[in-house]
Protein backbone atom coordinates (compact mmCIF):
# COMPACT_ATOMS: atom_id res chain seq x y z
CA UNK A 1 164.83 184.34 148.90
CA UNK A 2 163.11 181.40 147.39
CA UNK A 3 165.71 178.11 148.79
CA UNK A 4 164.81 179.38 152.69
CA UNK A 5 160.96 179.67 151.99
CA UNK A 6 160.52 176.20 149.90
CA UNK A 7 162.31 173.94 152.21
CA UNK A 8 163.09 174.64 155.98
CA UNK A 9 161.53 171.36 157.01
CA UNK A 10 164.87 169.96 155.86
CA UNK A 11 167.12 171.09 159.10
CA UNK A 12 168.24 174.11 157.56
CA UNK A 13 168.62 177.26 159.16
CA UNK A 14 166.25 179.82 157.47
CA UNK A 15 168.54 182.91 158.73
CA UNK A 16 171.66 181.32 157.42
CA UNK A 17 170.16 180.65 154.62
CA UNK A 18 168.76 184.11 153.54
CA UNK A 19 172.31 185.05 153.90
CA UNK A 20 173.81 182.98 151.99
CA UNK A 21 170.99 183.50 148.85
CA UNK A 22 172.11 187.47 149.24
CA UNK A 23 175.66 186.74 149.24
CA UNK A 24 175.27 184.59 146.21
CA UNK A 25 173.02 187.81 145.20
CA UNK A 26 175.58 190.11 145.47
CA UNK A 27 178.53 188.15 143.90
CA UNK A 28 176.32 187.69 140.95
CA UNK A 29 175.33 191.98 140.96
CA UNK A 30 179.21 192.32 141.14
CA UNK A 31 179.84 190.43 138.54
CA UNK A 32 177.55 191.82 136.08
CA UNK A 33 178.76 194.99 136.42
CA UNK A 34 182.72 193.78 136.26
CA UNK A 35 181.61 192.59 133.03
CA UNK A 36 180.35 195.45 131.79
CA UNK A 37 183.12 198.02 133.00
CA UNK A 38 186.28 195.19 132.56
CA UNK A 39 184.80 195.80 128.57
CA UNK A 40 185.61 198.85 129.03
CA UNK A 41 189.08 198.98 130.33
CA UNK A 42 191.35 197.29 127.27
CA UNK A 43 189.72 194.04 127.87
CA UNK A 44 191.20 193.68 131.39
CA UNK A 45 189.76 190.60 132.44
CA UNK A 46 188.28 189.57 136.19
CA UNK A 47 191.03 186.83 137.08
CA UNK A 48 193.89 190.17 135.68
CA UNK A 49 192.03 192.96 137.59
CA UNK A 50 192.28 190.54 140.64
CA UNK A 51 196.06 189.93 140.32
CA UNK A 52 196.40 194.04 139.86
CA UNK A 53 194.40 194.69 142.85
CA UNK A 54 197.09 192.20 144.94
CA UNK A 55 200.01 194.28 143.86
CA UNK A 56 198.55 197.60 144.56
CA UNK A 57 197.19 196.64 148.12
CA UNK A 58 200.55 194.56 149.21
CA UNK A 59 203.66 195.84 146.60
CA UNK A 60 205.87 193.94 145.28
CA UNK A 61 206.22 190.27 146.02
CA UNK A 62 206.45 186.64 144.27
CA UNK A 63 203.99 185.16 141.83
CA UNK A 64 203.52 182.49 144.60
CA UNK A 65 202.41 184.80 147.22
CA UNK A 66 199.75 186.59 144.52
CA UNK A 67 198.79 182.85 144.26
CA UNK A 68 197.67 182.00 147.87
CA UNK A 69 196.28 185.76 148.51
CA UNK A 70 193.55 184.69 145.37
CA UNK A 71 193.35 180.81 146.25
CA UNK A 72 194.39 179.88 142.98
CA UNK A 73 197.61 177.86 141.99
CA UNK A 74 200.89 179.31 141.44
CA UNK A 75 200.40 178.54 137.28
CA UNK A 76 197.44 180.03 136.83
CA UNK A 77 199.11 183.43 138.46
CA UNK A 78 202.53 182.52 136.07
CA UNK A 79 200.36 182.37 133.36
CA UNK A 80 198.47 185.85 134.29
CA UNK A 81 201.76 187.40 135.05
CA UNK A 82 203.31 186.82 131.52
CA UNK A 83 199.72 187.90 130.19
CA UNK A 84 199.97 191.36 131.87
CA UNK A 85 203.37 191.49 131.41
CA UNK A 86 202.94 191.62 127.85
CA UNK A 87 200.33 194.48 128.10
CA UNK A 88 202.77 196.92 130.15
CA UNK A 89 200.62 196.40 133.11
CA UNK A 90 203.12 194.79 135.66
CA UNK A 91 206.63 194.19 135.27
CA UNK A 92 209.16 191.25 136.82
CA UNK A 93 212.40 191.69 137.92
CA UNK A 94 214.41 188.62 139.71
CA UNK A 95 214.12 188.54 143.13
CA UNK A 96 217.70 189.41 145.09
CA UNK A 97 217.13 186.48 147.51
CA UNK A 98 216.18 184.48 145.29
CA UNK A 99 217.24 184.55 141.07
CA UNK A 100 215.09 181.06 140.22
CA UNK A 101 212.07 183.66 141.62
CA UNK A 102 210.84 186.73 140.15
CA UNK A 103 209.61 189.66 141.84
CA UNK A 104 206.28 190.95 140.02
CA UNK A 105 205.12 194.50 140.49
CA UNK A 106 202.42 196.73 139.59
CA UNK A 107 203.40 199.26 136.10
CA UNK A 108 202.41 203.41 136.03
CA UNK A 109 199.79 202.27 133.34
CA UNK A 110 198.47 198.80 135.48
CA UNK A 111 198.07 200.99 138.35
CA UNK A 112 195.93 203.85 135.98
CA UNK A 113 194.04 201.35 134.35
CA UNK A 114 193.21 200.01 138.25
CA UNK A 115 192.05 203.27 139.47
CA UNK A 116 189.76 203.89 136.20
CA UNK A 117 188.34 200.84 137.11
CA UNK A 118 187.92 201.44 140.67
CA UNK A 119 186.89 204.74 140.21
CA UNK A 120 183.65 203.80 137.89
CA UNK A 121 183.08 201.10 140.39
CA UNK A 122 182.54 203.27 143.31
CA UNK A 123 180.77 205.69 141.16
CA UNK A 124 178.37 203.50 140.25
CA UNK A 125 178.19 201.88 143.86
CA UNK A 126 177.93 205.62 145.27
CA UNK A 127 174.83 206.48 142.92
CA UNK A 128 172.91 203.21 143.38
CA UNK A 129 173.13 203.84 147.15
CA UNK A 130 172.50 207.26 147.76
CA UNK A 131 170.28 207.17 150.43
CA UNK A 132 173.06 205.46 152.49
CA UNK A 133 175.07 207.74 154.58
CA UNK A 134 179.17 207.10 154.71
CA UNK A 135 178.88 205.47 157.82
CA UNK A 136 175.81 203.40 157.21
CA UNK A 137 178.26 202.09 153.86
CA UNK A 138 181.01 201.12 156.67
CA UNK A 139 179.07 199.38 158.33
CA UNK A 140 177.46 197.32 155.80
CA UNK A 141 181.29 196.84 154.13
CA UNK A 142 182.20 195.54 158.16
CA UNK A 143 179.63 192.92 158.13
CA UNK A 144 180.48 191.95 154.66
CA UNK A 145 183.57 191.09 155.26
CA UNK A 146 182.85 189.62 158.62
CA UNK A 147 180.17 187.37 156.34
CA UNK A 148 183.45 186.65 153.94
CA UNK A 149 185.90 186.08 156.76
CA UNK A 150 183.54 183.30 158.22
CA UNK A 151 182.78 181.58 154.77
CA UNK A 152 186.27 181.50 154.08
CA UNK A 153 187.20 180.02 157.65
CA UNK A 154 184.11 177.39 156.65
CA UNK A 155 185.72 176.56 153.61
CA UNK A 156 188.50 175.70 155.21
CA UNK A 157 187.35 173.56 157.94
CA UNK A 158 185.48 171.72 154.85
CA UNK A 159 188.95 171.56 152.97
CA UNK A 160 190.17 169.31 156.12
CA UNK A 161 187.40 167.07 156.80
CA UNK A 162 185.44 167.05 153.67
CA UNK A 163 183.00 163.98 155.09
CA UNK A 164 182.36 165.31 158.22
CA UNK A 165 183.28 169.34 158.20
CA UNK A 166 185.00 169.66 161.34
């Protein structure tokens, strides 16, 4: 990765680097092909597939909730929610404990359009790495999200003390 080899004089760490130039790798490989396929699927965008992919992991639950899962704020998710609402792909209903609060689920045809998604992802994942074995893919999803995990944990240690980090 070019950054690591042009400038370690400068403190950094050349490991931690290279890591960080093939996570920023791979986010950009993933979304390429989201592009591509999300074209595919009704127009379905990124920010919508992510909100779908919530309710199918975790059910039903507030807008709110959907919010902090993605790290976004609760009116960018409102707005989402009325979006997909509109295209039959999830559905509100008001929330027993609550009626100021709706409950937002995941529709028959948001979950279908999910899976085709899903399904041509892993397809395509599957064929470009054939020569990996099932459990050599575990184990290279385990560190990944060990690598996300810590990012996310740095992020928020940043979030508290922006000047100093810590």
């Amino acid at each position: 990765m070019q950054l690591a080899r042009e400038a370690p004089e400068v403190g950094r760490d050349a490991a931690a680097q290279e890591l960080l130039e093939g996570v920023s790798s791979l986010v950009r490989a993933v979304r390429c092909i989201e592009h591509r396929q999300l074209a595919g699927v009704g127009g379905l965008r990124r920010s919508d597939a992510s909100v779908l992919k919530v309710l199918m992991k975790d059910g039903e639950q507030r807008g709110g909730e959907i919010a902090a899962k993605l790290g976004v704020d609760a009116s960018v998710v409102s707005r989402q929610v009325t979006a997909l609402e509109a295209d039959g792909l999830v559905s509100r209903r008001p929330d027993p404990a609550d009626a100021r609060v709706g409950l937002v689920s995941l529709s028959p045809r948001g979950k279908a359009q999910l899976e085709a998604l899903y399904s041509s992802y892993t397809q395509q994942l599957r064929a470009a790495l054939a020569d990996l074995d099932d459990d050599a893919m575990v184990a290279a999803a385990a560190t990944m999200q060990r690598v996300a995990h810590a990012i996310v944990e740095a992020n928020q240690v940043v979030r508290r003390n922006p000047k100093t980090g810590e």
